[in-house]
N, C-alpha and C. Protein backbone atom coordinates (compact mmCIF):
# COMPACT_ATOMS: atom_id res chain seq x y z
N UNK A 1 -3.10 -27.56 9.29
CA UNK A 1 -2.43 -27.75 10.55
C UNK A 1 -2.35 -29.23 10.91
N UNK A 2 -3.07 -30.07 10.77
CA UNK A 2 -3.32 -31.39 11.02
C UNK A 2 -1.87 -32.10 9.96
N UNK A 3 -1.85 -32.01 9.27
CA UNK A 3 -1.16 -32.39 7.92
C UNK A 3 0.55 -32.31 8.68
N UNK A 4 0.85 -30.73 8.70
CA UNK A 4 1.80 -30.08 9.27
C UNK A 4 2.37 -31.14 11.19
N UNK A 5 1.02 -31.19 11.97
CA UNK A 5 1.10 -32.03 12.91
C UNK A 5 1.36 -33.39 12.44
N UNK A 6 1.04 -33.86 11.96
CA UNK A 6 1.00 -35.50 11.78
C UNK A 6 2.35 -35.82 11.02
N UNK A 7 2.94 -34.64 10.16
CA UNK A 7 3.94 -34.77 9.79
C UNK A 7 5.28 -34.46 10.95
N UNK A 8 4.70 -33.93 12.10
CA UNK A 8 6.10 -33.64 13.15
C UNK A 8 6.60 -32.40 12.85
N UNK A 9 6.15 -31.43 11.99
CA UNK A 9 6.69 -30.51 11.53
C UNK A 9 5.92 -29.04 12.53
N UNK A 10 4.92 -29.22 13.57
CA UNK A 10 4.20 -28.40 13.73
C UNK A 10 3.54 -29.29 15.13
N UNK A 11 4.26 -28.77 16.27
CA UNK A 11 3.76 -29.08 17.68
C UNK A 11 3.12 -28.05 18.56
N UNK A 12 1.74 -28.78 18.90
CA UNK A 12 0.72 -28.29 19.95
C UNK A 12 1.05 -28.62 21.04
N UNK A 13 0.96 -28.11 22.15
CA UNK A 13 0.75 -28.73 23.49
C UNK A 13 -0.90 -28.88 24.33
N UNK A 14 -1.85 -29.30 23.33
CA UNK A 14 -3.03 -29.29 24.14
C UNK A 14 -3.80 -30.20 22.44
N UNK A 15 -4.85 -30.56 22.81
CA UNK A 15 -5.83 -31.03 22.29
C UNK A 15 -5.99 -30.97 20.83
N UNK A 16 -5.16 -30.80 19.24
CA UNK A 16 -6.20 -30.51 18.25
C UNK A 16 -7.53 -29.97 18.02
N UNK A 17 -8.50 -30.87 18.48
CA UNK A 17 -9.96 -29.77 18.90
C UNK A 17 -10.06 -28.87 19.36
N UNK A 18 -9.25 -27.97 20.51
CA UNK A 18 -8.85 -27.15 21.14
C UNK A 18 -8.81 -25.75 20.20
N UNK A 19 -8.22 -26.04 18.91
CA UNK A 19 -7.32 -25.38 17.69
C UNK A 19 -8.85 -24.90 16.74
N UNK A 20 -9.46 -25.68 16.81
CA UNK A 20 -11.27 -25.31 16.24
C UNK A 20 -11.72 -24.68 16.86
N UNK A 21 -11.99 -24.89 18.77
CA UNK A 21 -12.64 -24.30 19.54
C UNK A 21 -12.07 -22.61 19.42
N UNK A 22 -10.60 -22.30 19.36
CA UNK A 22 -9.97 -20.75 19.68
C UNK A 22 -10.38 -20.27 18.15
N UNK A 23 -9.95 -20.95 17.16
CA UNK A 23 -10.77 -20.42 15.91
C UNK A 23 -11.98 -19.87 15.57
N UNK A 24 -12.82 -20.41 16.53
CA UNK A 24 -14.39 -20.21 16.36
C UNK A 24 -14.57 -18.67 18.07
N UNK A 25 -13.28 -18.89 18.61
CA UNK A 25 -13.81 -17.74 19.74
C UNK A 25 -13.31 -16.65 19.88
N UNK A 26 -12.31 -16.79 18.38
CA UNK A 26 -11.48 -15.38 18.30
C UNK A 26 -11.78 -14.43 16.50
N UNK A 27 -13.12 -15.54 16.39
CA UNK A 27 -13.31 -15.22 15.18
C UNK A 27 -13.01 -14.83 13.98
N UNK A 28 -12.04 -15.87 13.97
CA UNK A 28 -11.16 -16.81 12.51
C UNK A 28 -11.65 -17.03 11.64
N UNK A 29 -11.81 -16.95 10.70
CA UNK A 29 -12.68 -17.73 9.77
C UNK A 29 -12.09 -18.77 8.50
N UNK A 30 -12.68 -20.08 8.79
CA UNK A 30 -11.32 -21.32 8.19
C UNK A 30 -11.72 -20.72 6.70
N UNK A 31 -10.53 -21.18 5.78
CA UNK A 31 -11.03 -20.24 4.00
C UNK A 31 -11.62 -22.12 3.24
N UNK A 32 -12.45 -21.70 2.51
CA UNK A 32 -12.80 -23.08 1.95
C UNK A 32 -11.89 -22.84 0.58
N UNK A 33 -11.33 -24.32 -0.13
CA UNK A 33 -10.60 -24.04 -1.06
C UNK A 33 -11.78 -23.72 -2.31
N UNK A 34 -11.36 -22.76 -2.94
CA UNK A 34 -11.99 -22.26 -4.34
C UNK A 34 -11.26 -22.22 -5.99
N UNK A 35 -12.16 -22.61 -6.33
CA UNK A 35 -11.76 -22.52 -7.93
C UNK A 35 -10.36 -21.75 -8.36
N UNK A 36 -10.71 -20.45 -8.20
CA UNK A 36 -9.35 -19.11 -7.91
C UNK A 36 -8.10 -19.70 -7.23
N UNK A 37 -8.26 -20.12 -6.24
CA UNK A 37 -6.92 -20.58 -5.35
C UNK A 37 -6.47 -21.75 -6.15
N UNK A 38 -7.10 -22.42 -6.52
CA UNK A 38 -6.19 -23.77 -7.23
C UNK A 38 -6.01 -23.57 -8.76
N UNK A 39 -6.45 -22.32 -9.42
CA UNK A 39 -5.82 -21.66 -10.70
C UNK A 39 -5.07 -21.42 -10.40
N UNK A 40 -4.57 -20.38 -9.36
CA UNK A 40 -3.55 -19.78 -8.94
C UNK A 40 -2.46 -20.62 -8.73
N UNK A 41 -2.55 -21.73 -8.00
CA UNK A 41 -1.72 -22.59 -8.05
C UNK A 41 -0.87 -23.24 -9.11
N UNK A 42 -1.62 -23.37 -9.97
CA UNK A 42 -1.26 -23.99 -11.07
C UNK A 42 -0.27 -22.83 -12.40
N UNK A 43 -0.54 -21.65 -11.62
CA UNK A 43 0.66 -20.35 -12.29
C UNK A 43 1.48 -19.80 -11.12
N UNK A 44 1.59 -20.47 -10.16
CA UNK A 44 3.03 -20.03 -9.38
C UNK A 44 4.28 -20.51 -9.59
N UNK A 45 4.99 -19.86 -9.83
CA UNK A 45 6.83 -20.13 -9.55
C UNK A 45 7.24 -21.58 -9.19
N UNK A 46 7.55 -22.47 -9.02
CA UNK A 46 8.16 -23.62 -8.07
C UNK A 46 9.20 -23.23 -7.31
N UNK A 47 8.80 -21.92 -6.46
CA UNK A 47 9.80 -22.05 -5.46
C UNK A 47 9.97 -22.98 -4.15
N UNK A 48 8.48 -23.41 -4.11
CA UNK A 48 8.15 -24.32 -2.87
C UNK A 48 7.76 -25.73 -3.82
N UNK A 49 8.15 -26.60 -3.59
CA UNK A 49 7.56 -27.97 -3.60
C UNK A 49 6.54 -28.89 -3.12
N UNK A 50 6.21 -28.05 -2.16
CA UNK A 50 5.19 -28.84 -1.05
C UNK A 50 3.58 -28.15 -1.77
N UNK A 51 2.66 -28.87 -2.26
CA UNK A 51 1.54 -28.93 -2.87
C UNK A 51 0.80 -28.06 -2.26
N UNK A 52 0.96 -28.46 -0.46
CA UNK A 52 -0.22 -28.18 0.14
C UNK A 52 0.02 -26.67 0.84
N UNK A 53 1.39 -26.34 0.51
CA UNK A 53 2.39 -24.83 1.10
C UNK A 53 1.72 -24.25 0.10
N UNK A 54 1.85 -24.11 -1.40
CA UNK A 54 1.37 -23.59 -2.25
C UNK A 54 0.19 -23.76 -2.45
N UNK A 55 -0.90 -24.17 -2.09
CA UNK A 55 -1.79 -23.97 -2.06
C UNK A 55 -2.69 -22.88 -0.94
N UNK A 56 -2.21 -23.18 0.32
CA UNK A 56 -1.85 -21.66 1.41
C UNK A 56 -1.43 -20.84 0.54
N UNK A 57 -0.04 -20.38 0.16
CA UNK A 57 0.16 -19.36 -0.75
C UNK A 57 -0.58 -18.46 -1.98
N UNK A 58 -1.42 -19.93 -2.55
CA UNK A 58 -2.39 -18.87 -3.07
C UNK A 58 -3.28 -18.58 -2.73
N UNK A 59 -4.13 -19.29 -1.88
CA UNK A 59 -5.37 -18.37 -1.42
C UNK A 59 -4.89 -17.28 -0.42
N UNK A 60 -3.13 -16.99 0.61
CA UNK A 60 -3.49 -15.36 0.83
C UNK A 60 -3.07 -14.66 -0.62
N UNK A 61 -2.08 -15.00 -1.68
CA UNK A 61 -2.34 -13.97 -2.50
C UNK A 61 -3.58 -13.90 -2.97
N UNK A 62 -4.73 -14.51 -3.47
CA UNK A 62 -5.90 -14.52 -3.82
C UNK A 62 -6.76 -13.61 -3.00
N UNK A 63 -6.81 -14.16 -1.35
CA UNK A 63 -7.38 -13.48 -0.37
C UNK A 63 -6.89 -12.12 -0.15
N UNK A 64 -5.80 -12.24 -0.40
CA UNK A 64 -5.51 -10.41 -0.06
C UNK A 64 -4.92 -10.53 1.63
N UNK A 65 -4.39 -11.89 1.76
CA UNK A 65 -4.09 -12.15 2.94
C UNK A 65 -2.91 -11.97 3.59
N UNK A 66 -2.33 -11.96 4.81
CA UNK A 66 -0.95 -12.21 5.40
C UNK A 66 -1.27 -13.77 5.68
N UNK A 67 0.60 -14.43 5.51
CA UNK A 67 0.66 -16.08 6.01
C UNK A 67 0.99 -15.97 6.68
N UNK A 68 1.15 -17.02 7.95
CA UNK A 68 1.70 -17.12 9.12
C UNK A 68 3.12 -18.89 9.16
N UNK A 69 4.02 -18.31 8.43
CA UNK A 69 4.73 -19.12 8.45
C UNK A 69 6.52 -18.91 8.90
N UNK A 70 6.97 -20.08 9.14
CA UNK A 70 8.80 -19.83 9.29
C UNK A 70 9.52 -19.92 8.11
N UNK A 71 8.73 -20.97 7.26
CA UNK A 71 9.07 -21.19 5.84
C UNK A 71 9.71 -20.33 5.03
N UNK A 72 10.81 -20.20 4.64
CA UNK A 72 11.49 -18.85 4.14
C UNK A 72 11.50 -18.92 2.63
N UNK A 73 10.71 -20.44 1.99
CA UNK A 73 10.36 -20.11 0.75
C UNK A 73 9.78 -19.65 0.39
N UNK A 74 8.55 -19.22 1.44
CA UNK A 74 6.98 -17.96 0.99
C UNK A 74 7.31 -17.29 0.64
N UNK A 75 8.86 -16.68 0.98
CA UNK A 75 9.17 -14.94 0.80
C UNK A 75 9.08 -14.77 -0.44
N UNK A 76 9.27 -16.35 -1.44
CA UNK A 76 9.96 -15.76 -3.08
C UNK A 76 8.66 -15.27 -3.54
N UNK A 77 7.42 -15.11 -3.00
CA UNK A 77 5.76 -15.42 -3.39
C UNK A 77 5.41 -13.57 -3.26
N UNK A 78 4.51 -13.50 -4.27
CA UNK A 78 4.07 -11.90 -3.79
C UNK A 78 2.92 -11.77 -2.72
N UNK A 79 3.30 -12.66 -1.26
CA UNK A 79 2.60 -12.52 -0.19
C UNK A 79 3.30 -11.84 0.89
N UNK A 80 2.47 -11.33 1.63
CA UNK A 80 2.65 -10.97 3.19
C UNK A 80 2.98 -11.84 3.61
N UNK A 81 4.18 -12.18 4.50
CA UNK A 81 4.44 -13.05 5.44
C UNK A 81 4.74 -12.45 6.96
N UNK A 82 4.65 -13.58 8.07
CA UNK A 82 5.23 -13.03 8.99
C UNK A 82 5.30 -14.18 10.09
N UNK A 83 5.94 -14.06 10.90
CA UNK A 83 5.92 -15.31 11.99
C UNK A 83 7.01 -14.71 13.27
């Protein structure tokens, strides 16, 4: 999210820290990157270009996860999407 913010691509209206605090009170849990997710990476498609998109992408396919994106290149991915 920080990355996404700093790039202009992804606007808050309150605090960054704020974005930790609701994470931790709605009981989120941040994913640490793992071994698995950055294999995975390295056998996906190039439908997306962005390093750090595909790297999200594989840890929810890895995780067994839904993404939360607008990005309409996730769709080419065998993930859940939704936004």
């Amino acid at each position: 999210m920080a990355i996404k913010i700093s790039l202009g691509k992804l606007k808050i209206n309150y605090p960054f820290k704020e974005v930790f605090l609701q994470i931790q009170e709605n009981g989120f849990e941040i994913l640490p990157v793992i071994f698995e997710h950055t294999d995975l990476v390295s056998q996906l498609e190039f439908h997306h270009r962005d390093p750090f998109d595909r790297l999200l992408i594989a840890q929810a396919i890895w995780e067994k996860m839904i993404i939360i994106s607008k990005d309409e290149k996730f769709c080419n991915y065998p993930v859940k999407v939704t936004w």
